[in-house]
C-alpha atoms as a PDB file:
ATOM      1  CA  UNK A   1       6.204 127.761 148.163  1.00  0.00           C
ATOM      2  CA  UNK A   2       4.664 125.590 145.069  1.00  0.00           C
ATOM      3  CA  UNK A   3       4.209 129.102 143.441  1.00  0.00           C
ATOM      4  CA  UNK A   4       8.102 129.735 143.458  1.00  0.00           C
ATOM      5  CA  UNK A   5       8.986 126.308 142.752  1.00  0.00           C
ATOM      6  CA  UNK A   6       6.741 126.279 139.793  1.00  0.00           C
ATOM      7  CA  UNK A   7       8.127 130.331 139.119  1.00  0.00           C
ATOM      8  CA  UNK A   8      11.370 128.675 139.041  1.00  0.00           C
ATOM      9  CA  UNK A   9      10.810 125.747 136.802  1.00  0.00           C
ATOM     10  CA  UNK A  10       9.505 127.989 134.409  1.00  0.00           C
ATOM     11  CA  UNK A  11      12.581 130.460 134.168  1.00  0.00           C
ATOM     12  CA  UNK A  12      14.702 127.625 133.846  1.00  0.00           C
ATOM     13  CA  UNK A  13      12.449 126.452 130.973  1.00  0.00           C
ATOM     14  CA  UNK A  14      12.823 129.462 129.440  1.00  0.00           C
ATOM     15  CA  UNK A  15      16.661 129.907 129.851  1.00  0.00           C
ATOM     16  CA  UNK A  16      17.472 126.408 128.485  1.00  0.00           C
ATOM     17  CA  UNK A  17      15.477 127.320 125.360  1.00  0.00           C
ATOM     18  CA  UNK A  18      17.455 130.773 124.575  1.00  0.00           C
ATOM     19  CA  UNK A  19      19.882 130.404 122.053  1.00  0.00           C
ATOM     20  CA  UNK A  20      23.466 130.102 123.601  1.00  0.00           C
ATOM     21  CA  UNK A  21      25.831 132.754 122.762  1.00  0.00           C
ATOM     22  CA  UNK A  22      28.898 131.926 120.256  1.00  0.00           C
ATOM     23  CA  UNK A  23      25.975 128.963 118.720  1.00  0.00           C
ATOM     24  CA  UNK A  24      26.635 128.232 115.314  1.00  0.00           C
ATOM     25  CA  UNK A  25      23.099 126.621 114.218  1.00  0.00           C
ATOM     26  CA  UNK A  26      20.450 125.934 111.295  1.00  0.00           C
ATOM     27  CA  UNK A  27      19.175 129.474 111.732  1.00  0.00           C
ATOM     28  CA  UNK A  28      22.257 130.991 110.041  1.00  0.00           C
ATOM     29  CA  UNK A  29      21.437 128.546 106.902  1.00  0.00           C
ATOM     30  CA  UNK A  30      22.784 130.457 103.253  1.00  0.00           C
ATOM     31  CA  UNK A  31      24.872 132.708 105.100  1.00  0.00           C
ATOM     32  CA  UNK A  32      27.979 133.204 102.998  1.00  0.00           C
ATOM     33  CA  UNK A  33      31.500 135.085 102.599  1.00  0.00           C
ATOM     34  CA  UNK A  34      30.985 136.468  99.101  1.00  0.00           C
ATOM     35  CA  UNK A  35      34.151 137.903  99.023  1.00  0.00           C
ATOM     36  CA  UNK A  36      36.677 136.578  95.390  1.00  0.00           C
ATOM     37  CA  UNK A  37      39.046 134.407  96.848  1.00  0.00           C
ATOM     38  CA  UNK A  38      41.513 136.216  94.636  1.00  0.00           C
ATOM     39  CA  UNK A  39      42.013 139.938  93.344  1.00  0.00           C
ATOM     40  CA  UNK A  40      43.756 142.074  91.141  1.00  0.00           C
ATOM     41  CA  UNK A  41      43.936 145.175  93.321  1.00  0.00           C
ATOM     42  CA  UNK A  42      45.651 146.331  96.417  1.00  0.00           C
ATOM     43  CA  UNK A  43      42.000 147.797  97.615  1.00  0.00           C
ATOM     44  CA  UNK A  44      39.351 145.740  97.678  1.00  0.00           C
ATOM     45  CA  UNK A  45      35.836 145.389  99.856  1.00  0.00           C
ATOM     46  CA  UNK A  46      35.280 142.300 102.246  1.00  0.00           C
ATOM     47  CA  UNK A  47      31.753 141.194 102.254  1.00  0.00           C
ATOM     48  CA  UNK A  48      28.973 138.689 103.044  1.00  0.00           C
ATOM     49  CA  UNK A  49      25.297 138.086 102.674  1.00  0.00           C
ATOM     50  CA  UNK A  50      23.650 137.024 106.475  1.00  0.00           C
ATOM     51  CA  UNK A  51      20.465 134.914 106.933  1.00  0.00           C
ATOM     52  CA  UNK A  52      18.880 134.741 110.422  1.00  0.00           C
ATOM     53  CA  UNK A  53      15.898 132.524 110.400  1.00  0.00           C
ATOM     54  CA  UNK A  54      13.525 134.874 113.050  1.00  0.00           C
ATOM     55  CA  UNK A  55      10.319 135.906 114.031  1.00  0.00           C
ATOM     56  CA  UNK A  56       9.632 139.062 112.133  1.00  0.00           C
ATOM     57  CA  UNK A  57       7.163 140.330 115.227  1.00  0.00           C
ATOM     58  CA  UNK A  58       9.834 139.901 117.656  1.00  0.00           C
ATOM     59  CA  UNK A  59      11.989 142.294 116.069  1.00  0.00           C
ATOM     60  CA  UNK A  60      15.838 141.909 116.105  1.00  0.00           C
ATOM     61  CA  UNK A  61      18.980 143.647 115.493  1.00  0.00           C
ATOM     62  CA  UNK A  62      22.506 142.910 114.004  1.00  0.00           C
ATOM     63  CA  UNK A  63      25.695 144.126 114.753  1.00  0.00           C
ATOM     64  CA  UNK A  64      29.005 143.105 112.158  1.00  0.00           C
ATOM     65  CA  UNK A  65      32.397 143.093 112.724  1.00  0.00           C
ATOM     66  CA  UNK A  66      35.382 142.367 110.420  1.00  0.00           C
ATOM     67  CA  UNK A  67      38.686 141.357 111.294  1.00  0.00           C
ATOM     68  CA  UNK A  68      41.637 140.924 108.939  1.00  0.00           C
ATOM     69  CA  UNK A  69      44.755 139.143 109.537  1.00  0.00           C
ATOM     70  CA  UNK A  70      48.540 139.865 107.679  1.00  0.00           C
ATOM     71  CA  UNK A  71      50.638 136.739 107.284  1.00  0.00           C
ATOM     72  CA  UNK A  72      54.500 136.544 108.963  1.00  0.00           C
ATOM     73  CA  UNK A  73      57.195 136.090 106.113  1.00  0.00           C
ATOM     74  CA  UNK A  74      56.180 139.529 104.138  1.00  0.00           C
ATOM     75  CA  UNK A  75      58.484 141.800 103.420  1.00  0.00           C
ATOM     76  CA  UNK A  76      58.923 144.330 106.385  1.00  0.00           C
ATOM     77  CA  UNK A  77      57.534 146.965 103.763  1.00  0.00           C
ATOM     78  CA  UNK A  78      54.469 145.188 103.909  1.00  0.00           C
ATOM     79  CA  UNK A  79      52.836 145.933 107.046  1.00  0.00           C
ATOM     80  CA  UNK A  80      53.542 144.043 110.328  1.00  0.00           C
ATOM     81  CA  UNK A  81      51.356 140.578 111.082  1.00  0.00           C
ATOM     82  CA  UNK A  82      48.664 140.166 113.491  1.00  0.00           C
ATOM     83  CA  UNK A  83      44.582 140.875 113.071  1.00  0.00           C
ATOM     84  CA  UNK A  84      43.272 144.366 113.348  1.00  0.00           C
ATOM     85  CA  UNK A  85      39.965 145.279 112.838  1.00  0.00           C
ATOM     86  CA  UNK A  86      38.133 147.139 109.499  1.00  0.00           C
ATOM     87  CA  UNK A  87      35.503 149.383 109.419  1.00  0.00           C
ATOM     88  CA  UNK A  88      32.332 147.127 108.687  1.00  0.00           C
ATOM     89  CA  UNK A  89      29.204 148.669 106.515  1.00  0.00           C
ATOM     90  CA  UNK A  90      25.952 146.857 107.415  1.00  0.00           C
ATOM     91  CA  UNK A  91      22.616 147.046 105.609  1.00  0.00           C
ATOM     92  CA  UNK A  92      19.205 145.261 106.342  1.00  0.00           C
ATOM     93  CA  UNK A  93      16.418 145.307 108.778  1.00  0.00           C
ATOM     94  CA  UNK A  94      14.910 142.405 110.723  1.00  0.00           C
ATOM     95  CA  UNK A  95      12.001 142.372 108.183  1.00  0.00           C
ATOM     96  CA  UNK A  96      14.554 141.671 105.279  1.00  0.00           C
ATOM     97  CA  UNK A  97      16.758 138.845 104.155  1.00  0.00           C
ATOM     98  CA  UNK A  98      19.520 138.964 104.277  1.00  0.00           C
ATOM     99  CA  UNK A  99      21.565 142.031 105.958  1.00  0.00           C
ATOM    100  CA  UNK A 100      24.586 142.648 103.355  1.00  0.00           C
ATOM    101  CA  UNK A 101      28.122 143.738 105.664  1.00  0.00           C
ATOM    102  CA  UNK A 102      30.699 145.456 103.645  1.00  0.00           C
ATOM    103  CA  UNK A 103      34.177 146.318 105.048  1.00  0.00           C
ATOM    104  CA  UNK A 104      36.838 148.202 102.604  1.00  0.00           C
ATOM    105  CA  UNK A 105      40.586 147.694 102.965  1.00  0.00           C
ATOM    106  CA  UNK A 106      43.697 148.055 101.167  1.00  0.00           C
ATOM    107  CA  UNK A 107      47.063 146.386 101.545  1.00  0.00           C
ATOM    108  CA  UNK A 108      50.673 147.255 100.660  1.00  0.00           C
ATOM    109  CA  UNK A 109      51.862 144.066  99.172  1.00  0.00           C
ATOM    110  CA  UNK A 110      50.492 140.882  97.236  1.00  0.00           C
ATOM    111  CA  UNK A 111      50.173 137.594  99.081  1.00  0.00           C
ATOM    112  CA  UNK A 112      47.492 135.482 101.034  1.00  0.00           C
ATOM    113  CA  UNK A 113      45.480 137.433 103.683  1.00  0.00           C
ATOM    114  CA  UNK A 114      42.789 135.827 105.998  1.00  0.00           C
ATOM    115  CA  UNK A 115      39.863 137.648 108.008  1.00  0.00           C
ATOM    116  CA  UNK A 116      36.628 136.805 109.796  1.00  0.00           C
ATOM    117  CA  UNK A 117      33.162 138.475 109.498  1.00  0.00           C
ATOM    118  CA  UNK A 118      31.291 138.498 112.689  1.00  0.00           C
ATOM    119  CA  UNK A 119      27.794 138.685 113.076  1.00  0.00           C
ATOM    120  CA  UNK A 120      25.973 139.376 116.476  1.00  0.00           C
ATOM    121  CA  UNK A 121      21.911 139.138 116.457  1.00  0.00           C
ATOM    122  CA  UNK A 122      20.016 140.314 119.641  1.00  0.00           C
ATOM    123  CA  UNK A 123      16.118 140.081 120.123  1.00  0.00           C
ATOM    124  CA  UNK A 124      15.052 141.255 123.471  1.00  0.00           C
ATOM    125  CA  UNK A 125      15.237 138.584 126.551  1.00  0.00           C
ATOM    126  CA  UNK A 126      16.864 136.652 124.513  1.00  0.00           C
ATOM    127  CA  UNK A 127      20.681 135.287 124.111  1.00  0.00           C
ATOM    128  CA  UNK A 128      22.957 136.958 121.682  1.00  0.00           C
ATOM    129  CA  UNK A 129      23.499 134.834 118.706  1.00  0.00           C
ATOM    130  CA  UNK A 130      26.686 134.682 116.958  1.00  0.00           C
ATOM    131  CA  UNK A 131      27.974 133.767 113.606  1.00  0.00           C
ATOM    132  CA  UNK A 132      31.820 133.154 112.663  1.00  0.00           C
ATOM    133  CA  UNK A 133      32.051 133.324 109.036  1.00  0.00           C
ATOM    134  CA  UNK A 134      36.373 132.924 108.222  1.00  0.00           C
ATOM    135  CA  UNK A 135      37.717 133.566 104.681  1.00  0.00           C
ATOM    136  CA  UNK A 136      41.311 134.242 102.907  1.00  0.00           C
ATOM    137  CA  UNK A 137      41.908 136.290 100.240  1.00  0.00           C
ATOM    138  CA  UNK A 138      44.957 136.137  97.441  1.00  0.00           C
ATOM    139  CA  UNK A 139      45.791 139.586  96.611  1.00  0.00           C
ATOM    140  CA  UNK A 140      47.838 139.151  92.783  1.00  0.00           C
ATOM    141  CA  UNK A 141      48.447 142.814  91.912  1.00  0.00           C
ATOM    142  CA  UNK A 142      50.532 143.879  88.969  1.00  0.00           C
ATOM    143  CA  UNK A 143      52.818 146.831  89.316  1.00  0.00           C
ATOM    144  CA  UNK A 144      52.559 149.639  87.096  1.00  0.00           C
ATOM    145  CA  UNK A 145      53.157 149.295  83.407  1.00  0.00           C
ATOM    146  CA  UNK A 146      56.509 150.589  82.050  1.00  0.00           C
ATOM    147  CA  UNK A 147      56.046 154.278  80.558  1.00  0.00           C
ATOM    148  CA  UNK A 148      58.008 155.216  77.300  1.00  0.00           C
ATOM    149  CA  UNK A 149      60.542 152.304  75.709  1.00  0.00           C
ATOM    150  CA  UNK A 150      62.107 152.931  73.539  1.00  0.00           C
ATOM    151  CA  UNK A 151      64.265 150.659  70.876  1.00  0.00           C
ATOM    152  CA  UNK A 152      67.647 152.549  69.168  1.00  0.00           C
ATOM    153  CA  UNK A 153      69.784 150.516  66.575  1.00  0.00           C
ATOM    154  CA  UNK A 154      73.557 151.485  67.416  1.00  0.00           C
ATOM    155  CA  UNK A 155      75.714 149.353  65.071  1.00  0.00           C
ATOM    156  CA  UNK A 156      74.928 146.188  65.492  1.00  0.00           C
ATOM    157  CA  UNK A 157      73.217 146.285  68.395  1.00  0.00           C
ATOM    158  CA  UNK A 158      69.953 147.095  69.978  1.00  0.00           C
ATOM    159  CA  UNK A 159      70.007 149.533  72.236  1.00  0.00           C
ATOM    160  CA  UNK A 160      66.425 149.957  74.549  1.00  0.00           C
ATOM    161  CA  UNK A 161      65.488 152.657  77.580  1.00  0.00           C
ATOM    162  CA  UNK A 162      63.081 153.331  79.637  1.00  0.00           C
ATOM    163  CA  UNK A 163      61.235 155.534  82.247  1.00  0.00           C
ATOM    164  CA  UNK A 164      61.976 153.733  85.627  1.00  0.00           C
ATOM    165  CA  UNK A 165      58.015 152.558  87.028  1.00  0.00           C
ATOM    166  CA  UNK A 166      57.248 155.563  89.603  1.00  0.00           C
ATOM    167  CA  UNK A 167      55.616 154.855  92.935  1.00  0.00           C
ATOM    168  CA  UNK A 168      56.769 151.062  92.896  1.00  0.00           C
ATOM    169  CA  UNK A 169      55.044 148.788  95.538  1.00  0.00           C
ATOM    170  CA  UNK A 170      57.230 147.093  98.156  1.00  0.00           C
ATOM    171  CA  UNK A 171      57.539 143.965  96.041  1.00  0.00           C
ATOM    172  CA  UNK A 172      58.217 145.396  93.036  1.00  0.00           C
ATOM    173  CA  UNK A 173      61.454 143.134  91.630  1.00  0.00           C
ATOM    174  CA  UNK A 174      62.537 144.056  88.762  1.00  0.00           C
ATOM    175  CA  UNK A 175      61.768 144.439  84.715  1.00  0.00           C
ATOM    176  CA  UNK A 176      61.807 141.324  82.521  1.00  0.00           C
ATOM    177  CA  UNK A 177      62.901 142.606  78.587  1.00  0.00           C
ATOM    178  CA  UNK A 178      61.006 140.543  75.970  1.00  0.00           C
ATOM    179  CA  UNK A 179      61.776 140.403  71.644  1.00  0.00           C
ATOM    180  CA  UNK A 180      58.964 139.743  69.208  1.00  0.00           C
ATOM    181  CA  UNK A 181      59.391 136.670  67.304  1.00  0.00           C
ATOM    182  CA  UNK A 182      58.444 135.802  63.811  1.00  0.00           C
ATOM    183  CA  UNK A 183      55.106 134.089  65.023  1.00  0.00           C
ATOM    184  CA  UNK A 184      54.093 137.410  67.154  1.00  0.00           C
ATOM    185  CA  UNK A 185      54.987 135.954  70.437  1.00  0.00           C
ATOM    186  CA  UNK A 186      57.104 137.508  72.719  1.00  0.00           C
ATOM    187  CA  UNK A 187      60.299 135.709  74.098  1.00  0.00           C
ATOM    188  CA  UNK A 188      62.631 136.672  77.248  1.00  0.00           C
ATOM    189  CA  UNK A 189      66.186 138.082  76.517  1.00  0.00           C
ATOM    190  CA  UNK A 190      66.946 139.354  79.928  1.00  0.00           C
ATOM    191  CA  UNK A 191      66.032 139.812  83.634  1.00  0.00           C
ATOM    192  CA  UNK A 192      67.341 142.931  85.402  1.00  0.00           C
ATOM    193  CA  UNK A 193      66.949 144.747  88.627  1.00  0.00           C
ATOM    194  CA  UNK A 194      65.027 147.055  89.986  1.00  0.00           C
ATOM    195  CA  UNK A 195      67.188 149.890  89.037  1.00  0.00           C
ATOM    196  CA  UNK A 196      67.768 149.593  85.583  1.00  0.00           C
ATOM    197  CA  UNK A 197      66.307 151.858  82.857  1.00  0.00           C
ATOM    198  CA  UNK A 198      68.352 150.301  79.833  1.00  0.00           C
ATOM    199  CA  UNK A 199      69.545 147.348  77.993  1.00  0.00           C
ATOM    200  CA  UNK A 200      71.119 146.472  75.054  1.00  0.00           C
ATOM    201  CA  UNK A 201      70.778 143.641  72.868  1.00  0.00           C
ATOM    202  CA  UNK A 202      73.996 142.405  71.373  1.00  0.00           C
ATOM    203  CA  UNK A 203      72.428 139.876  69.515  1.00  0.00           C
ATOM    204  CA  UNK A 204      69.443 140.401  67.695  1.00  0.00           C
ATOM    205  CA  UNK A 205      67.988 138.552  65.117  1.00  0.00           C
ATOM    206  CA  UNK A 206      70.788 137.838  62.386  1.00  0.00           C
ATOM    207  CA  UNK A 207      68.413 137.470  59.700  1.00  0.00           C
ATOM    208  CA  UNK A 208      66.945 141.381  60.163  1.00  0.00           C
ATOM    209  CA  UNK A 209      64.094 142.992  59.121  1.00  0.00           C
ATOM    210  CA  UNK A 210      61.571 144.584  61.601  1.00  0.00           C
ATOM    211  CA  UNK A 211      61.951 143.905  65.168  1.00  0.00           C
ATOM    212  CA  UNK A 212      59.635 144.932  68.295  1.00  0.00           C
ATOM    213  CA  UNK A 213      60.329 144.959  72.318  1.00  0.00           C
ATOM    214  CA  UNK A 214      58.630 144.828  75.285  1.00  0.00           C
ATOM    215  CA  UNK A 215      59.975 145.542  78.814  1.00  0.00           C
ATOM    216  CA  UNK A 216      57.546 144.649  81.651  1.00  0.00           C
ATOM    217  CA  UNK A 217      57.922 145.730  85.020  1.00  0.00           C
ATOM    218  CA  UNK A 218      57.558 142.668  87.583  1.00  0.00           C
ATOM    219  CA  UNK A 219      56.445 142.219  91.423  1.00  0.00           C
ATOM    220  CA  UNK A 220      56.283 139.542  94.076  1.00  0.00           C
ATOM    221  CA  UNK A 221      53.187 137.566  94.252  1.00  0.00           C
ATOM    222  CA  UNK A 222      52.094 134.352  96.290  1.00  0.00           C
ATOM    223  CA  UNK A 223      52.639 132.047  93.140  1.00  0.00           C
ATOM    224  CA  UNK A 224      55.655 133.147  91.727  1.00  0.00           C
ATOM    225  CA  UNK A 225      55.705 136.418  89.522  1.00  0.00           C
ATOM    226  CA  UNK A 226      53.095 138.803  88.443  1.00  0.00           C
ATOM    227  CA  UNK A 227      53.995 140.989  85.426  1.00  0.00           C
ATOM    228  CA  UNK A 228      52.829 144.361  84.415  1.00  0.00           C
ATOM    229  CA  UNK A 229      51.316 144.830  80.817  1.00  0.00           C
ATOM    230  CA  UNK A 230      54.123 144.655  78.474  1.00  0.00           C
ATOM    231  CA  UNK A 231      55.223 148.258  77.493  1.00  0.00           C
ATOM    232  CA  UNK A 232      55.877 147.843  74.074  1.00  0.00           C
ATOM    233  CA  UNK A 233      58.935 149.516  72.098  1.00  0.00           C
ATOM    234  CA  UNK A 234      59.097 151.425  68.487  1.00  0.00           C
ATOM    235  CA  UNK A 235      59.753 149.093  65.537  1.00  0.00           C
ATOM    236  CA  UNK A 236      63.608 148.445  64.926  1.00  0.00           C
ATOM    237  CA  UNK A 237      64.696 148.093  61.251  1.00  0.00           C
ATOM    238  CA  UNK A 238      67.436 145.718  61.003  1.00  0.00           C
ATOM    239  CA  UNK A 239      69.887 145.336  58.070  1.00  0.00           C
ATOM    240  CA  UNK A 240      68.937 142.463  56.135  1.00  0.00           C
ATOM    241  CA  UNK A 241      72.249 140.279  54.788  1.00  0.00           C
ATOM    242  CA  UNK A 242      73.449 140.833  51.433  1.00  0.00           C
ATOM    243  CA  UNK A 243      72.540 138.021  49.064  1.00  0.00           C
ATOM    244  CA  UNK A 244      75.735 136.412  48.295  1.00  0.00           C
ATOM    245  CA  UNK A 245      76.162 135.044  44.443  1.00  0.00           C
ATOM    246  CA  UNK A 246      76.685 131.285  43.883  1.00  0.00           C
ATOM    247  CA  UNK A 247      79.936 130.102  41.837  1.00  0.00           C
ATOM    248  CA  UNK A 248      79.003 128.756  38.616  1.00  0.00           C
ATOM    249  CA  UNK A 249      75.396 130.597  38.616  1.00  0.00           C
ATOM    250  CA  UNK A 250      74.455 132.441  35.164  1.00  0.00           C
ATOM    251  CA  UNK A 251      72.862 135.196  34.809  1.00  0.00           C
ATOM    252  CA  UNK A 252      69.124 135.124  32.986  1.00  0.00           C
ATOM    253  CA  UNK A 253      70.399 131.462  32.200  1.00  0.00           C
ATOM    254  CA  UNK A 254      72.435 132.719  29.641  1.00  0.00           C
END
């Protein structure tokens, strides 16, 4: 009887000092999303770095999952909300700090996307321990640049085309036509939708001389706008005005 009492005693010792499953304590100390917070691309790779404080002569293993969550209020184009889970890359041992977990993905539209990395260590008789590690991403892709513009003068006007961007992304929103100023920057003249492939300027610069354009294609993003690099037109000679004479002027000063 004392020997199954103290039996007893001493698997209940044991069980309160397992690590509880789900526990998020010291031993996961420097373990990090390292992930950008923001991106350029539709396709990019989720990661993290994982430290488990352990004894290396016990041995261990770890298991990673990745889950990744669309937003509500996307365009319908963009893939429907809710969490479905990635693919998840690990690499380590339980000799080695720390195990690296790599999950690619790729998404349709820009905009703020969340997802949680998961990370499950087992030793034997012994608890599983777990690790919750959240994140977000901003995904601020541009579309594709605008191929080919092209600046004509017809009278005096301006007349520009160009090729219409192919493969456009969900968000995609239009093209935003830009004229070179004197001081080299680039102002807006006109905002048009996503159909257009030409525009003409009825009033350019009445002073003339050489004029450049620059038509860039433009898609939704989660802070407003994000343009496309500026697909720059051919060089526009405009007529300069005739000097007119002044009354009373004399010629040479004669």
């Amino acid at each position: 009887m004392r020997r199954w009492i103290a039996g007893a005693a001493a698997g209940l010792g044991l069980l309160l000092a397992a690590p509880v499953a789900g526990a998020d304590g010291p031993q996961w100390n420097k373990s990090r999303i390292t992930t950008p917070t923001s991106v350029t691309s539709e396709s990019f790779v989720i990661s993290a770095e994982l430290f488990r404080a352990q004894n290396n002569l016990t041995g261990g293993s770890m298991k990673v999952t990745t889950s990744f969550t669309t937003p509500g209020g996307l365009r319908p184009q963009c893939g429907a909300p809710g969490t479905v889970p990635l693919g998840t890359n690990v690499q380590g041992n339980p000799n080695e700090q720390p195990w690296v977990s790599t999950a690619a993905h790729s998404v349709e539209c820009n905009g703020t996307y969340s997802f949680e990395v998961v990370a499950t260590f087992s030793r034997p008789l012994a608890v599983d321990d777990v690790k919750r590690l959240p994140g977000s991403i901003t995904v601020n892709a541009p579309p594709p640049e605008v191929r080919s513009p092209k600046a004509v003068l017809e009278g005096g006007t301006v007349v520009l085309t160009w090729s219409a961007v192919s493969d456009p992304p969900p968000d995609f929103i239009g093209y935003r036509v830009e004229r070179q100023e004197p001081s080299g920057k680039y102002a807006k003249i006109a905002s048009l939708g996503t159909s257009a492939t030409t525009f003409t300027d009825t009033s350019p610069p009445p002073e003339g001389g050489e004029v450049v354009y620059r038509v860039v294609a433009l898609r939704e993003g989660p802070n407003g706008e994000v343009p496309s690099d500026g697909g720059r037109t051919n060089a526009v000679n405009l007529p300069v005005p005739s000097t007119t004479s002044v009354p009373g002027a004399t010629d040479g000063g004669t």
